[in-house]
C-alpha atoms as a PDB file:
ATOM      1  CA  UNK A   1      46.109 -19.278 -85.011  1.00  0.00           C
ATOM      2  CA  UNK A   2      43.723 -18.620 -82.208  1.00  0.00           C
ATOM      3  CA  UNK A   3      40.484 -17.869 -84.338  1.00  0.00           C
ATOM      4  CA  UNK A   4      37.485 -17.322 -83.187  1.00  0.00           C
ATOM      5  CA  UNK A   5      39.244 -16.192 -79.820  1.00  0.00           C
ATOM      6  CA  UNK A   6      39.043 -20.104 -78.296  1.00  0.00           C
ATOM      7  CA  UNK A   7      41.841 -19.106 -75.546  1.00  0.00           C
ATOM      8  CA  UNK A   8      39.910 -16.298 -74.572  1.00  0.00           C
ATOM      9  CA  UNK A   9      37.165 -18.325 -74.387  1.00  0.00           C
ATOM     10  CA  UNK A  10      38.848 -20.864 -71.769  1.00  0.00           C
ATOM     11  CA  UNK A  11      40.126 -17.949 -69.802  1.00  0.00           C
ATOM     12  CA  UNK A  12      36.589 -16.796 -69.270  1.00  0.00           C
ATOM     13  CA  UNK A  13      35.852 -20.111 -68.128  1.00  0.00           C
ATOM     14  CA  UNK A  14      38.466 -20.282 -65.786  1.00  0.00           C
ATOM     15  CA  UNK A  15      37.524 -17.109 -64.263  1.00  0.00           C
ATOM     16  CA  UNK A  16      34.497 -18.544 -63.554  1.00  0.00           C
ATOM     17  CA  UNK A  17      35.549 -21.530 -61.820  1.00  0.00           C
ATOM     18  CA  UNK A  18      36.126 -24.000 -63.854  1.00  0.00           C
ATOM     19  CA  UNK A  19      38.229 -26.824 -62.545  1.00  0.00           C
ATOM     20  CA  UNK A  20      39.952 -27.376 -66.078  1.00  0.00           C
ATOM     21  CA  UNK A  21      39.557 -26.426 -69.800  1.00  0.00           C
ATOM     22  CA  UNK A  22      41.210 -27.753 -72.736  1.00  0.00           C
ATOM     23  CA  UNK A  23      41.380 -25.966 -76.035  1.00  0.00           C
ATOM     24  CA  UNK A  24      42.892 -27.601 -79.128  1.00  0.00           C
ATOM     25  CA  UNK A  25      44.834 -24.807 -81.119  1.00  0.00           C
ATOM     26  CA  UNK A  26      46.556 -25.229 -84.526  1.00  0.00           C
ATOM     27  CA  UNK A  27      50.242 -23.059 -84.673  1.00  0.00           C
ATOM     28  CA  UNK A  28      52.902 -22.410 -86.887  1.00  0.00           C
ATOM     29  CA  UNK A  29      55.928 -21.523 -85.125  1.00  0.00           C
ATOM     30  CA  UNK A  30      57.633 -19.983 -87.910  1.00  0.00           C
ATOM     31  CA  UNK A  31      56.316 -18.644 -91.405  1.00  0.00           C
ATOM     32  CA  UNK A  32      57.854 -21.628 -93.366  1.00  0.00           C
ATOM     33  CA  UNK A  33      56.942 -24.587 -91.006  1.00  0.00           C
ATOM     34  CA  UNK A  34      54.090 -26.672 -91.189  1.00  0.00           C
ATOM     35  CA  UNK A  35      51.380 -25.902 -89.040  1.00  0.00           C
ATOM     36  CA  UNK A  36      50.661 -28.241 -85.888  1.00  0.00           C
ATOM     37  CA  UNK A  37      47.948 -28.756 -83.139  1.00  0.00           C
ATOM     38  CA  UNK A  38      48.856 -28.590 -80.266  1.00  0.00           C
ATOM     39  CA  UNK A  39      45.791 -29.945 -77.023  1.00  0.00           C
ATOM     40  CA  UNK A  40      45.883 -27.152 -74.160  1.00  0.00           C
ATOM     41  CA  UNK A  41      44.624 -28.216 -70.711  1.00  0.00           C
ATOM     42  CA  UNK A  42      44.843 -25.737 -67.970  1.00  0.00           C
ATOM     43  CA  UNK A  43      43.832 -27.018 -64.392  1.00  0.00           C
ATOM     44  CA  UNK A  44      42.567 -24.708 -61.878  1.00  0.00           C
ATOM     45  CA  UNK A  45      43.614 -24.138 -58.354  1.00  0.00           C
ATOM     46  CA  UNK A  46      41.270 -22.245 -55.872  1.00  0.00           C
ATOM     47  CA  UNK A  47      41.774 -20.681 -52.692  1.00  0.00           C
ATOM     48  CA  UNK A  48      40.012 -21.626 -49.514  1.00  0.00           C
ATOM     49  CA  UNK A  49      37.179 -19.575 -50.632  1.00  0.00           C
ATOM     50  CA  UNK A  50      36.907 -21.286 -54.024  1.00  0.00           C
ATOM     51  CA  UNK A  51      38.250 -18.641 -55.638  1.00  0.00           C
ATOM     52  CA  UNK A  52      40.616 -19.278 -58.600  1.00  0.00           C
ATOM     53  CA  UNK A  53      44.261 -17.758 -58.519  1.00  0.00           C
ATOM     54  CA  UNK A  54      46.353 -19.873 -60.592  1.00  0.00           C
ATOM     55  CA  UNK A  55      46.117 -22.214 -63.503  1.00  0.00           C
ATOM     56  CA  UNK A  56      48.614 -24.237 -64.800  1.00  0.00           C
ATOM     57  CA  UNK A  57      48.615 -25.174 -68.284  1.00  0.00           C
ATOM     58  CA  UNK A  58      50.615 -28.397 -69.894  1.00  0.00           C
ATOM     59  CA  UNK A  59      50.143 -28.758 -73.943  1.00  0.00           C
ATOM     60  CA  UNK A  60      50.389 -31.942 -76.313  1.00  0.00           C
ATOM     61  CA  UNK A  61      51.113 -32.266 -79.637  1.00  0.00           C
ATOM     62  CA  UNK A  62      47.916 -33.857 -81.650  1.00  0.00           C
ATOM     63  CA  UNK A  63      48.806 -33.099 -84.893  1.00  0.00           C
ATOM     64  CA  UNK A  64      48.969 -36.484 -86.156  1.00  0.00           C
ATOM     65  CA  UNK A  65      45.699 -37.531 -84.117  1.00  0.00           C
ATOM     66  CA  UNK A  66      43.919 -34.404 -86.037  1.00  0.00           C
ATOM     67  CA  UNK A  67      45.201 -35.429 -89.166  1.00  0.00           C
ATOM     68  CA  UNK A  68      43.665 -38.711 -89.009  1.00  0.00           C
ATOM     69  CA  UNK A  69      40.254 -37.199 -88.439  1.00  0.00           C
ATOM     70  CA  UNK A  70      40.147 -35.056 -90.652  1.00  0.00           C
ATOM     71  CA  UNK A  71      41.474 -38.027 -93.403  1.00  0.00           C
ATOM     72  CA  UNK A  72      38.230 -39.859 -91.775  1.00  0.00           C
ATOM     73  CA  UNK A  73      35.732 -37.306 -92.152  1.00  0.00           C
ATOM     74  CA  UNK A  74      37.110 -36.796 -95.886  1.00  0.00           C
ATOM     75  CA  UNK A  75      36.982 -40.809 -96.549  1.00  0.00           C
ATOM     76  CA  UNK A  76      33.395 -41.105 -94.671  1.00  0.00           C
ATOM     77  CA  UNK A  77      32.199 -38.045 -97.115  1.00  0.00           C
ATOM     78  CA  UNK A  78      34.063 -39.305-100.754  1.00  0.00           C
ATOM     79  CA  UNK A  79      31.969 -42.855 -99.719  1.00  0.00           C
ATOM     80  CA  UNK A  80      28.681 -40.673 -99.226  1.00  0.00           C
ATOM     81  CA  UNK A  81      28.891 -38.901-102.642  1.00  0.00           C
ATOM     82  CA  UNK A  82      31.040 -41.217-104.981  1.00  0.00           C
ATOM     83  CA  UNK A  83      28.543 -42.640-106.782  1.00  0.00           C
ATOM     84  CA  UNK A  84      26.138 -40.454-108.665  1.00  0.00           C
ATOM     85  CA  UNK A  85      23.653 -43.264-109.559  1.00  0.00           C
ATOM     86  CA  UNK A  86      23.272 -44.635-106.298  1.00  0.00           C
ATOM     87  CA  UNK A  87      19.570 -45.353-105.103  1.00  0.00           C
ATOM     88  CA  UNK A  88      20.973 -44.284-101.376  1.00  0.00           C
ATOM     89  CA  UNK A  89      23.281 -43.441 -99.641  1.00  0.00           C
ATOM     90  CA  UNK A  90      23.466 -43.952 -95.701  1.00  0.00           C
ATOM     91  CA  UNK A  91      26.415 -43.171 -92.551  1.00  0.00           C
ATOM     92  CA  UNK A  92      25.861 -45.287 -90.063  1.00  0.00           C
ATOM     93  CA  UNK A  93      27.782 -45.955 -86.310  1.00  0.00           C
ATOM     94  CA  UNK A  94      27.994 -49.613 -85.916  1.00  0.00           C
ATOM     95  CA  UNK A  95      29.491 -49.450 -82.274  1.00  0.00           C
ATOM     96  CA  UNK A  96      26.843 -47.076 -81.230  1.00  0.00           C
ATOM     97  CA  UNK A  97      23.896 -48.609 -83.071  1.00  0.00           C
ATOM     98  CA  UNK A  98      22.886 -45.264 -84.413  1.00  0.00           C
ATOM     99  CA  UNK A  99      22.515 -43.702 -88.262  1.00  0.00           C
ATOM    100  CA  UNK A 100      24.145 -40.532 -89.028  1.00  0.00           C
ATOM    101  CA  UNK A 101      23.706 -38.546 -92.341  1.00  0.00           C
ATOM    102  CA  UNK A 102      21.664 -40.137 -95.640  1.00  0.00           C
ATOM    103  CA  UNK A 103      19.992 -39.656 -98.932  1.00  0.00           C
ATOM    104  CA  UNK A 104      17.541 -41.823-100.941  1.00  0.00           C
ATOM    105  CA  UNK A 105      16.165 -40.904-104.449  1.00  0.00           C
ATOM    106  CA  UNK A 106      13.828 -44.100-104.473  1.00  0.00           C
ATOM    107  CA  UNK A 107      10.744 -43.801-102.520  1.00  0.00           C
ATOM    108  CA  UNK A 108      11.055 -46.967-100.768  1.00  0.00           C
ATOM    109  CA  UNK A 109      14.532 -45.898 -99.439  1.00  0.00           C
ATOM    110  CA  UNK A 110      13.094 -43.125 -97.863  1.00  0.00           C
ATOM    111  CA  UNK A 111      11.435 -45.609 -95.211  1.00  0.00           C
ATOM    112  CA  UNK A 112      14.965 -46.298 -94.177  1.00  0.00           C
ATOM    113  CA  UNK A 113      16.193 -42.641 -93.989  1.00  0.00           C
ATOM    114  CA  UNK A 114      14.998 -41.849 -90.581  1.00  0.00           C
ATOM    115  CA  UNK A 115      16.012 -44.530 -88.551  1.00  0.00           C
ATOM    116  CA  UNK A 116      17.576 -43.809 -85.372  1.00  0.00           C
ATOM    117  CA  UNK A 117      19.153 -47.028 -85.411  1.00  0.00           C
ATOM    118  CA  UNK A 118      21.290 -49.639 -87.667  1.00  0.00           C
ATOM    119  CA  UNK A 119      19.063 -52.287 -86.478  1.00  0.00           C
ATOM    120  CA  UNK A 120      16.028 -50.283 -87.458  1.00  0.00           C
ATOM    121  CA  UNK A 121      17.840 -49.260 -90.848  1.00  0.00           C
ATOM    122  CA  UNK A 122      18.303 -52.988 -91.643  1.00  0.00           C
ATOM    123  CA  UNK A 123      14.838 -53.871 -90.429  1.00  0.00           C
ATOM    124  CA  UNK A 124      13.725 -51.510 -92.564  1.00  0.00           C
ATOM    125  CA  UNK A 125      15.595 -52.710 -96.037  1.00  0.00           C
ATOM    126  CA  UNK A 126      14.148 -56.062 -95.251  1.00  0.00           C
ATOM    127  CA  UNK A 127      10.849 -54.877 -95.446  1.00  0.00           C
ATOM    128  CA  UNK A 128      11.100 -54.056 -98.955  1.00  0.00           C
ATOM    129  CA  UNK A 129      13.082 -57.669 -99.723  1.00  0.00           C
ATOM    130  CA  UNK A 130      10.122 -59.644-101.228  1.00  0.00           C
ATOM    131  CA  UNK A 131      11.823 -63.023-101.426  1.00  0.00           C
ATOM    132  CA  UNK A 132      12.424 -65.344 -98.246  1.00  0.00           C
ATOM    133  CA  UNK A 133      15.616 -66.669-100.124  1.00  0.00           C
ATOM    134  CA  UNK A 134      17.377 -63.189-100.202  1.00  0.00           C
ATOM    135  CA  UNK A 135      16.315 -62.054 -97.157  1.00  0.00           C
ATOM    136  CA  UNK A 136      18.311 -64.945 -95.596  1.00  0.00           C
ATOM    137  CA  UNK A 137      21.039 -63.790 -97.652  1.00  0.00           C
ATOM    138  CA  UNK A 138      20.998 -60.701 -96.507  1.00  0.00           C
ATOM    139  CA  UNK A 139      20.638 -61.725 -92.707  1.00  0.00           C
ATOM    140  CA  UNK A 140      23.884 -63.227 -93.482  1.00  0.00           C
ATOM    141  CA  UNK A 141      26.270 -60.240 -94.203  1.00  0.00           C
ATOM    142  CA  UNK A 142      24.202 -56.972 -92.676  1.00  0.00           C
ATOM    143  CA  UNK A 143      23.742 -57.193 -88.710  1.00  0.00           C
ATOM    144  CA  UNK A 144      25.746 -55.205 -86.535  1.00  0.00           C
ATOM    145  CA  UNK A 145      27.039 -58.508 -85.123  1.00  0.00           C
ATOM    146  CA  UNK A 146      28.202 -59.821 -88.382  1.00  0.00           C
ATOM    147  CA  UNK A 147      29.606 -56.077 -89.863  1.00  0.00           C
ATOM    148  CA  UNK A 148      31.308 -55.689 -86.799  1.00  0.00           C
ATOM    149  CA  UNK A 149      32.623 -59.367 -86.332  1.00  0.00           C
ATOM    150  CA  UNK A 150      33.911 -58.641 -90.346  1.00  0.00           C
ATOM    151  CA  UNK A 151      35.430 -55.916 -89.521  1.00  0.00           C
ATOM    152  CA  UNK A 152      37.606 -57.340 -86.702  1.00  0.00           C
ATOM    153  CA  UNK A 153      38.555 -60.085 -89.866  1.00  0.00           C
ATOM    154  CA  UNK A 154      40.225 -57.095 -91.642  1.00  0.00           C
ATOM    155  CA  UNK A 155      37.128 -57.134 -93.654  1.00  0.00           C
ATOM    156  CA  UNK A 156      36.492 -53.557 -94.384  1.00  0.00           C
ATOM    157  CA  UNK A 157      34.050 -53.690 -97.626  1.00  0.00           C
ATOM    158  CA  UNK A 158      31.251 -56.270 -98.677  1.00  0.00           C
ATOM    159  CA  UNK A 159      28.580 -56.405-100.922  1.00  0.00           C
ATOM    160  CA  UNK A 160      25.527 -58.064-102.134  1.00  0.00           C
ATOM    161  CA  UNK A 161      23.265 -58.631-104.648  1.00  0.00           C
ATOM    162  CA  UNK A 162      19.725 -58.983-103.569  1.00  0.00           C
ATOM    163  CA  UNK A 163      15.895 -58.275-104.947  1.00  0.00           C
ATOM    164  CA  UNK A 164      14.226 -55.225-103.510  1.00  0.00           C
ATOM    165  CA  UNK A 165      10.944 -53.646-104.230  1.00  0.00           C
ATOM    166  CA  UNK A 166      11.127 -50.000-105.901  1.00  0.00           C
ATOM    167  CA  UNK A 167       8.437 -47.061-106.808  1.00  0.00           C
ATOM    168  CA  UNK A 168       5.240 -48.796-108.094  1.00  0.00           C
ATOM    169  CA  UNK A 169       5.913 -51.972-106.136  1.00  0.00           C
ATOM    170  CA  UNK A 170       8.589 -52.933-109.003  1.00  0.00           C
ATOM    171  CA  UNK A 171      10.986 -55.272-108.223  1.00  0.00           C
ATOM    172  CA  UNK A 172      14.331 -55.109-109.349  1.00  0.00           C
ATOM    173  CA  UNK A 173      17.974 -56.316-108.856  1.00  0.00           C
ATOM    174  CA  UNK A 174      20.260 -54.048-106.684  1.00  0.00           C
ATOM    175  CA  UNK A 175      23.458 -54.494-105.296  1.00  0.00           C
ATOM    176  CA  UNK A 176      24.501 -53.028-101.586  1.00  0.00           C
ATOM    177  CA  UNK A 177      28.015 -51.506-100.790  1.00  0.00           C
ATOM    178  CA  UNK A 178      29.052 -51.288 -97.178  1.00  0.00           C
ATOM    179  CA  UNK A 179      32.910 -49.808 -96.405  1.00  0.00           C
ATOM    180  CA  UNK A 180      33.506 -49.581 -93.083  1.00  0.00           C
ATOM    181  CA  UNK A 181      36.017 -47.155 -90.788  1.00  0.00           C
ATOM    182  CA  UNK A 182      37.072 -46.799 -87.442  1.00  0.00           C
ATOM    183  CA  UNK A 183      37.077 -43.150 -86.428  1.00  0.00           C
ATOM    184  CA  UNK A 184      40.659 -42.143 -84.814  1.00  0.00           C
ATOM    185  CA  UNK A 185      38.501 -40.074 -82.538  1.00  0.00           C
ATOM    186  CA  UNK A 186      36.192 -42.365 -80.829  1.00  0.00           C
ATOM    187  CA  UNK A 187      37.581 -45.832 -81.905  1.00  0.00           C
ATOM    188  CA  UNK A 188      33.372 -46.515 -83.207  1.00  0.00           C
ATOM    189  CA  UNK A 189      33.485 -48.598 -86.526  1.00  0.00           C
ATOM    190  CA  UNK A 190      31.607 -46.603 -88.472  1.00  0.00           C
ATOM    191  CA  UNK A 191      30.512 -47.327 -92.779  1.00  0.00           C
ATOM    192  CA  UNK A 192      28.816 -45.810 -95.390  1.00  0.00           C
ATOM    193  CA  UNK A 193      26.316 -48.349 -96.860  1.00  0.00           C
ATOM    194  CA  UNK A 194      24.741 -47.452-100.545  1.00  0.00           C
ATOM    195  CA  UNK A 195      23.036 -49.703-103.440  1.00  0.00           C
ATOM    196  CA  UNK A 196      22.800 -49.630-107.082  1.00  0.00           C
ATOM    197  CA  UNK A 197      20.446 -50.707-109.720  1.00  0.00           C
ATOM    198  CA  UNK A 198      21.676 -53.557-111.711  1.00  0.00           C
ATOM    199  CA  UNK A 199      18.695 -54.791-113.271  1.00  0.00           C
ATOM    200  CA  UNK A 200      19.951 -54.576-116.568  1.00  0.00           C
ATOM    201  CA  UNK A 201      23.371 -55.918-116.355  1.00  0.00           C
ATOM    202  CA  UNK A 202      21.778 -59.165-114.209  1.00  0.00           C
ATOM    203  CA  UNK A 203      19.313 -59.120-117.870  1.00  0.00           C
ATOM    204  CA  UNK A 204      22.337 -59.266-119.837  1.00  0.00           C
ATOM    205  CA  UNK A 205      24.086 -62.199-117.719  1.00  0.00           C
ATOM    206  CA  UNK A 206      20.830 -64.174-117.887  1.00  0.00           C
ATOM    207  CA  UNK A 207      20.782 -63.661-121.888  1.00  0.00           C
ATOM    208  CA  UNK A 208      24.585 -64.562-121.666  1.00  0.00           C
ATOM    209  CA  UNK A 209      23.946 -67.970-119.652  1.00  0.00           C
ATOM    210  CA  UNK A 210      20.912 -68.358-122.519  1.00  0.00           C
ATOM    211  CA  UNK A 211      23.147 -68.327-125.162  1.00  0.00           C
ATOM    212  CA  UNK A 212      26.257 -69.946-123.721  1.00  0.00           C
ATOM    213  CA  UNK A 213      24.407 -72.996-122.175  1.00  0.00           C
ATOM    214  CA  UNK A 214      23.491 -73.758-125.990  1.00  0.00           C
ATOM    215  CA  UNK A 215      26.273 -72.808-127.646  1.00  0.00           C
ATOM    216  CA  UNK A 216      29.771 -73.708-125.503  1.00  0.00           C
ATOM    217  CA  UNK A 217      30.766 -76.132-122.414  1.00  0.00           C
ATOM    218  CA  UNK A 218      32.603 -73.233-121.141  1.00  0.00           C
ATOM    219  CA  UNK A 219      33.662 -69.253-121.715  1.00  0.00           C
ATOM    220  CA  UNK A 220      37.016 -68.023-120.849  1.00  0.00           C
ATOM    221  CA  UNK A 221      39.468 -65.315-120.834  1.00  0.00           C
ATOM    222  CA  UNK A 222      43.001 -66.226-121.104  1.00  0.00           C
ATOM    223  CA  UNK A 223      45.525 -64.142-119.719  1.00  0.00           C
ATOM    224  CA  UNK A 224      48.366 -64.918-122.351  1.00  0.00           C
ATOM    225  CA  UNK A 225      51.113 -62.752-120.287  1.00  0.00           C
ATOM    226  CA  UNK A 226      50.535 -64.352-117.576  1.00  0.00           C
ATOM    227  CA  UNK A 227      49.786 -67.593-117.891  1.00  0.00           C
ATOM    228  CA  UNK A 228      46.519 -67.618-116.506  1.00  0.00           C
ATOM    229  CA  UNK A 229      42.684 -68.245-117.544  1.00  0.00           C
ATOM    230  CA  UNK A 230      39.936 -67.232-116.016  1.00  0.00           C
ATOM    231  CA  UNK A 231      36.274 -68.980-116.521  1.00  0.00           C
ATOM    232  CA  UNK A 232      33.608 -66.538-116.965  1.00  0.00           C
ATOM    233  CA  UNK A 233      30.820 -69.153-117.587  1.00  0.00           C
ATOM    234  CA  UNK A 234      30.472 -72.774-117.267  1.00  0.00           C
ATOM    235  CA  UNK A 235      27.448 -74.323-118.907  1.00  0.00           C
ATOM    236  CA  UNK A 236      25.220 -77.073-117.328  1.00  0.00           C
ATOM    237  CA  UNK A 237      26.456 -79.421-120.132  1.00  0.00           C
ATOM    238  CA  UNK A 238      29.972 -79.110-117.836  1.00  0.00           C
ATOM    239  CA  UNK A 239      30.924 -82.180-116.106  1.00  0.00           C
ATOM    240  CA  UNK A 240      29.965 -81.554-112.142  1.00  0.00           C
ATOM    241  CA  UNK A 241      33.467 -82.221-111.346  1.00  0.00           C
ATOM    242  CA  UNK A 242      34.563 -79.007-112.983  1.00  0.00           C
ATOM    243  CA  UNK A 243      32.160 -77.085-112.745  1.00  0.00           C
ATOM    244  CA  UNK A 244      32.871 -77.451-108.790  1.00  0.00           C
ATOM    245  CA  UNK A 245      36.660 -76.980-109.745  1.00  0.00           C
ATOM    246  CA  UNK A 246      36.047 -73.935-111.703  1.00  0.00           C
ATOM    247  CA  UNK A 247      33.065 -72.381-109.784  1.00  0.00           C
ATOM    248  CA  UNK A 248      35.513 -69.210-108.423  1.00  0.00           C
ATOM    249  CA  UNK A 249      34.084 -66.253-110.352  1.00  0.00           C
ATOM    250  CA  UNK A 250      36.974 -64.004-111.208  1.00  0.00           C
ATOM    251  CA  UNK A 251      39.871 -66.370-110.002  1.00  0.00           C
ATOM    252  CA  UNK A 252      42.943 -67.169-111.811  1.00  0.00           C
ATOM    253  CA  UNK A 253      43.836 -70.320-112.562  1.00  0.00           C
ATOM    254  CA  UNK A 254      47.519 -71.464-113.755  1.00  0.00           C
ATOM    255  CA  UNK A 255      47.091 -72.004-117.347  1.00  0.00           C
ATOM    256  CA  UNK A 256      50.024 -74.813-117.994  1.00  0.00           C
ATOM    257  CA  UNK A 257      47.996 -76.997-114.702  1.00  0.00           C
ATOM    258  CA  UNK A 258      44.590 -76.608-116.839  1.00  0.00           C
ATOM    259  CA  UNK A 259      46.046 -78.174-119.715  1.00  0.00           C
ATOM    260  CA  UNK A 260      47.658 -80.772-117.934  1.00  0.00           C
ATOM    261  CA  UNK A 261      44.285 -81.899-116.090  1.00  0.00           C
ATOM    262  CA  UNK A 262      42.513 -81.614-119.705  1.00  0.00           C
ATOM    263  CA  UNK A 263      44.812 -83.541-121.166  1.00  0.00           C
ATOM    264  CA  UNK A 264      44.319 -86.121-118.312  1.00  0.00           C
ATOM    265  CA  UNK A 265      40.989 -86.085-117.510  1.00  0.00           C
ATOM    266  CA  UNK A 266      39.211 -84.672-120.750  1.00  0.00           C
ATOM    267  CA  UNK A 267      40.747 -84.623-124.522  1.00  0.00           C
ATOM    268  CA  UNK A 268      41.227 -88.639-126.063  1.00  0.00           C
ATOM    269  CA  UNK A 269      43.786 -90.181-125.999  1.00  0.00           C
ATOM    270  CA  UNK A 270      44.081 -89.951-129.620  1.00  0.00           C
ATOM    271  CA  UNK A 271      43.878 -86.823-130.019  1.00  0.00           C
ATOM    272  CA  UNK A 272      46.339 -85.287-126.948  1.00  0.00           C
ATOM    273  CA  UNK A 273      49.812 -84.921-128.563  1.00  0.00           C
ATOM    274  CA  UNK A 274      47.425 -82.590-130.956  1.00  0.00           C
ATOM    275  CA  UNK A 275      45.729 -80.318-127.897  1.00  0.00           C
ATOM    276  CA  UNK A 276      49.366 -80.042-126.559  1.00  0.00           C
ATOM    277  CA  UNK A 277      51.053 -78.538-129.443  1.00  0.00           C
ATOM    278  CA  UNK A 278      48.345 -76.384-130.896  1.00  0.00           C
ATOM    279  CA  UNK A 279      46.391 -75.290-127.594  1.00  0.00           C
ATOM    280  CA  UNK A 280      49.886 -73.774-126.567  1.00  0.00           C
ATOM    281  CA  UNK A 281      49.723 -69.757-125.530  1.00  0.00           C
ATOM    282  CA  UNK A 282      51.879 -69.517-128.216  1.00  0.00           C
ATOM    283  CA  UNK A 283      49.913 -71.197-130.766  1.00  0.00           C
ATOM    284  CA  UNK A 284      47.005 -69.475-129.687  1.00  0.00           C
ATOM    285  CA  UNK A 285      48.784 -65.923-129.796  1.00  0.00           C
ATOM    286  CA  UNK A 286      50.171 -66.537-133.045  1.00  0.00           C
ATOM    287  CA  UNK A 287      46.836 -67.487-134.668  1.00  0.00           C
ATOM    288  CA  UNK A 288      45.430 -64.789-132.844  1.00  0.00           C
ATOM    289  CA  UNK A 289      47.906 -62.311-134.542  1.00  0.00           C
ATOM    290  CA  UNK A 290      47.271 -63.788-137.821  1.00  0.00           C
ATOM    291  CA  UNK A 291      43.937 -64.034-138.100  1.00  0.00           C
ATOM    292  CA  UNK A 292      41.706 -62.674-135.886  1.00  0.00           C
ATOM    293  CA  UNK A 293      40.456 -65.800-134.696  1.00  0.00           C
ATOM    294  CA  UNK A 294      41.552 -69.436-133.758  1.00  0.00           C
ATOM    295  CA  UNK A 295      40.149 -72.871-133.651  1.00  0.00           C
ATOM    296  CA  UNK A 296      40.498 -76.445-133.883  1.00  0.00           C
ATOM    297  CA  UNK A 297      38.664 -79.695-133.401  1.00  0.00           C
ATOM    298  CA  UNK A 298      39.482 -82.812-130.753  1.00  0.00           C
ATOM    299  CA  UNK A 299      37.472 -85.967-129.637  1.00  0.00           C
ATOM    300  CA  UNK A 300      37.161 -85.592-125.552  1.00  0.00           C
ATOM    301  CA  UNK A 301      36.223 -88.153-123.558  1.00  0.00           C
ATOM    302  CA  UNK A 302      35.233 -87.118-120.013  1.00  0.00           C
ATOM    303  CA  UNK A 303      35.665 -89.633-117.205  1.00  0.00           C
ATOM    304  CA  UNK A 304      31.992 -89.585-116.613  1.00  0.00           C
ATOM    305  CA  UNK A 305      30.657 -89.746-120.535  1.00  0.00           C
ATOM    306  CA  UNK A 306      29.890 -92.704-121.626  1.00  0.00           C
ATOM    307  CA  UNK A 307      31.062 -91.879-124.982  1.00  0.00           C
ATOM    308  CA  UNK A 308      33.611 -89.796-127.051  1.00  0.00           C
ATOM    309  CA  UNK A 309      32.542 -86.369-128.761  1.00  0.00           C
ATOM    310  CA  UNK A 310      33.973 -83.805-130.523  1.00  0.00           C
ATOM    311  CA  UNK A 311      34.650 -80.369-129.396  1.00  0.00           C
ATOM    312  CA  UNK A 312      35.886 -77.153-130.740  1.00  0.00           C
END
């Protein structure tokens, strides 16, 4: 399918002295095949008076190399517009140290649209970072040097959670996406880098850490089918010792090891035949099942208390 008259083209070009032309053509050799692309490259030979008279012409099959562009361009342009409610969205060549396409819809993202390059861009979203403790977070995960050093980890997405200054000098909580790509083309890492406004979920967690700190040691979800829990929030009333063993937001830890370091380290003595047979998964789910809720009282003991309590 020679559209646009590309072969044409090149034999103009020949004629008037090129020393080679390639064309890249898509084909489909027979009405139910699937199309492919085949790379034309016709080299020129001249007579003594540097006239052409011949051209030979050798073709390759790039389908597969096309195809992976065109997945790239796709992926680079589903990262630019999948979220609706992002503050901005930016393309950006690390290799090349140059931006690409953007948007912003905050007026202190606009500073960072025209940048002509990443190091600017990221100059730039410092300068509306008001504290000195999140701008050395942010040093930490978007350079070129570290995106690109990432990237070579198999690390092709990262984020961050950092304060920024908005319209009105407001300051609010926003988190940055970066997914990175290398384009088949060039071999250039390229990414997509966007933030979001979570100001009022980081409200919530604060008002959630309010409440838990003076209610509960801990807050968990346990996975009953698979034998896992998962610690959503340890309080400050937490022994040190596990609140370093539990600090892994969003890890899963083996539920049946848990009760065995608890019964160890944390219910008395007294008390641990009881927290064996009734803190079961299958007590719990049972209860669960029955009534909606479950609970039960032990004396714990940690090593580092210097006296027994109760908990629930």
């Amino acid at each position: 399918d020679d559209k646009g008259g590309v072969l044409d083209q090149r034999a103009s070009r020949i004629e008037a002295g090129a020393p080679s032309v390639t064309a890249d053509i898509w084909m489909q050799w027979t009405p139910n095949s699937e199309p492919v692309c085949e790379r034309v490259v016709y080299s020129v030979v001249k007579d003594q008076q540097g006239v052409p008279v011949t051209a030979y012409g050798v073709s390759i099959d790039v389908t597969a190399q096309k195809l992976e562009q065109t997945k790239f361009q796709r992926s680079m342009q589903a990262l630019l517009t999948a979220n609706p409610e992002a503050l901005g969205a930016f393309q950006l060549n690390l290799t090349k140290n140059n931006c690409g396409e953007g948007r912003s819809t905050m007026a202190a993202g606009v500073t960072a649209l025209p940048s002509d390059t990443v190091d600017e861009f990221f100059a730039n979203m410092m300068a509306i970072i008001p504290s000195a403790d999140d701008r050395r977070a942010f040093c930490k995960v978007f350079t070129r040097e570290k995106l690109l050093k990432a990237f070579a980890e198999d690390k092709s997405s990262l984020q961050l959670e950092f304060r920024r200054r908005g319209k009105g000098g407001r300051t609010f909580w926003g988190r940055t996406y970066i997914s990175m790509l290398r384009n088949p083309d060039t071999q250039d890492v390229e990414a997509v880098i966007y933030s979001i406004d979570v100001s009022r979920a980081r409200r919530e967690q604060e008002i959630f850490r309010i409440i838990t700190d003076q209610e509960y040691d801990f807050v968990a979800l346990l996975h009953a089918d698979k034998g896992k829990i998962e610690f959503v929030h340890l309080s400050a009333k937490t022994p040190a010792k596990y609140r370093e063993f539990f600090r892994t937001q969003g890890e899963l830890y083996d539920f049946a090891e848990i009760r065995s370091l608890a019964t160890s380290t944390w219910i008395d003595a007294d008390d641990r035949e009881k927290y064996l047979r009734n803190g079961s998964i299958e007590s719990i789910r049972r209860e669960l099942d029955n009534n909606g809720r479950y609970e039960f009282t032990l004396q714990e003991h940690f090593e580092d208390a210097p006296e027994n309590t109760m908990c629930r």
